[in-house]
Protein backbone atom coordinates (compact mmCIF):
# COMPACT_ATOMS: atom_id res chain seq x y z
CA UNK A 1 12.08 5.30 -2.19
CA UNK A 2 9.41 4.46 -4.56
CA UNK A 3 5.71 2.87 -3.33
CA UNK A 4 3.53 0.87 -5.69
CA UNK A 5 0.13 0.10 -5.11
CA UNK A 6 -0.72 -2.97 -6.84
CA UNK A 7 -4.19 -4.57 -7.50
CA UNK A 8 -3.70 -7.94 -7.02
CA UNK A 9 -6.94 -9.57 -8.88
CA UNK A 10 -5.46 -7.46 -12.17
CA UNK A 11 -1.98 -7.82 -12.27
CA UNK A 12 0.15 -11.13 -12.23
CA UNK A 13 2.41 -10.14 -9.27
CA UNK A 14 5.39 -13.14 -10.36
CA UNK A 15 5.60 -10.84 -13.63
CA UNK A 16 5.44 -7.63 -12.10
CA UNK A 17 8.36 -8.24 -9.79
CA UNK A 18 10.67 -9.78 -12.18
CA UNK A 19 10.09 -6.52 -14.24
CA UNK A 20 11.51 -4.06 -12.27
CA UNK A 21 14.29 -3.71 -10.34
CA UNK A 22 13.27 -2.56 -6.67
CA UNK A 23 15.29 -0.84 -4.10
CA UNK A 24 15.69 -1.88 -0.41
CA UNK A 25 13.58 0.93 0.69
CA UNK A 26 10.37 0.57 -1.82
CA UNK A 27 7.33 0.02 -0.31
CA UNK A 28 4.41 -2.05 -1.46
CA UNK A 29 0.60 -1.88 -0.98
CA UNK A 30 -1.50 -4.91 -2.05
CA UNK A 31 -5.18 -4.23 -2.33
CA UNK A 32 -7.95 -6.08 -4.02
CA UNK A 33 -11.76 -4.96 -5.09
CA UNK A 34 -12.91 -5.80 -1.80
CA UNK A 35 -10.85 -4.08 0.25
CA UNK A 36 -10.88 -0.71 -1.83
CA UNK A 37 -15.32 -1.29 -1.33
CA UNK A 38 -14.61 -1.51 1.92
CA UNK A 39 -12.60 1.62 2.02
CA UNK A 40 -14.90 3.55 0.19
CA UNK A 41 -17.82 3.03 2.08
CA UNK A 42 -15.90 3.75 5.60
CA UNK A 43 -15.14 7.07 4.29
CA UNK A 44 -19.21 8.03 3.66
């Protein structure tokens, strides 16, 4: 199992997937700016 955290305002996601070849169990995490600002600040 593999998990990929992918920034989705910096990385063409259509491209991305027909790159690599994923298994059934890989898990994927789709953040943008916002929501790591967001996360940041929660934690202080």
């Amino acid at each position: 199992m593999s998990i990929y955290l992918i920034d989705i305002e910096n990385v063409n996601l259509e491209l991305f997937l027909k790159s690599k070849n994923f298994e059934k169990t890989d898990k994927f995490y789709l953040v943008s700016n916002s929501n790591l600002k967001f996360l940041l600040k929660s934690k202080l």
